[in-house]
C-alpha atoms as a PDB file:
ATOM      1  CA  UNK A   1       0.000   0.000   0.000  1.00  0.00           C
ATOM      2  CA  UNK A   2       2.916   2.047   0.734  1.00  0.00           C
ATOM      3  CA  UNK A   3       4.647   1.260  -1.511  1.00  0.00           C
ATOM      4  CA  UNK A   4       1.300   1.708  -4.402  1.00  0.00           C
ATOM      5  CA  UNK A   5       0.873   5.072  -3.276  1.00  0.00           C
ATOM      6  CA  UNK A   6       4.643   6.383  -3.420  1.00  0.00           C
ATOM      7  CA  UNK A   7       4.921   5.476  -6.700  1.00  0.00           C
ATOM      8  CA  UNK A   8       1.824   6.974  -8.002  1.00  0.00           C
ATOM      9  CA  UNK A   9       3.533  10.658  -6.612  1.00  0.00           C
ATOM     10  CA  UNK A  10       5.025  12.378  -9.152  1.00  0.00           C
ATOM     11  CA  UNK A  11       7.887  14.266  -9.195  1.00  0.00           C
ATOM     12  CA  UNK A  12       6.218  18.066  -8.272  1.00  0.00           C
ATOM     13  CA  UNK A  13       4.717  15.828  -5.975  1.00  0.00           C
ATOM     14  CA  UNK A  14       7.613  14.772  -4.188  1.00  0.00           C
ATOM     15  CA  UNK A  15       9.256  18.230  -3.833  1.00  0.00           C
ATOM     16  CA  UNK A  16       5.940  19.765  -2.693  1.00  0.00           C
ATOM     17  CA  UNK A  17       6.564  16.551   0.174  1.00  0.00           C
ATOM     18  CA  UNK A  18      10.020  17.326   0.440  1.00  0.00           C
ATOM     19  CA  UNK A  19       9.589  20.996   0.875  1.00  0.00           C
ATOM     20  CA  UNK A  20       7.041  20.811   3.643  1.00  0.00           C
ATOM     21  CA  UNK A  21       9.350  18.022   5.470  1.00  0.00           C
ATOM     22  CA  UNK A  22      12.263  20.629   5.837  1.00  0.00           C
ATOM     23  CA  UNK A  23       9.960  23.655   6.421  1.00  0.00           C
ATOM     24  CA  UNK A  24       8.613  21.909   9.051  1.00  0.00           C
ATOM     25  CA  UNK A  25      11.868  20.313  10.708  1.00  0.00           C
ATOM     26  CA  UNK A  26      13.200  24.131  10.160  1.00  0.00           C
ATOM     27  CA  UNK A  27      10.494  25.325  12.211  1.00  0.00           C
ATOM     28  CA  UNK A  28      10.600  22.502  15.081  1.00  0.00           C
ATOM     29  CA  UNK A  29      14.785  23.334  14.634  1.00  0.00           C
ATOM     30  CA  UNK A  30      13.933  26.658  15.755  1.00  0.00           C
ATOM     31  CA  UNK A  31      11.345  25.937  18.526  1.00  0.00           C
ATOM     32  CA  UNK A  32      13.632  23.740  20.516  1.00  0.00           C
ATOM     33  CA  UNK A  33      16.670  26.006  20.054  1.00  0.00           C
END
């Protein structure tokens, strides 16, 4: 299922993911320091 729905992402898809992954550890980064 994983797996099924990774690979129907496409590639704006996974930058969009990726983006909002390191926005969001940037922001949690920030909180705890």
């Amino acid at each position: 299922m994983h797996l099924r729905f990774v690979g129907r992402l496409g590639l704006a898809d996974a930058v969009t993911v990726a983006n909002a992954a390191v926005g969001f550890l940037a922001v949690v980064a920030a909180t705890v320091d």
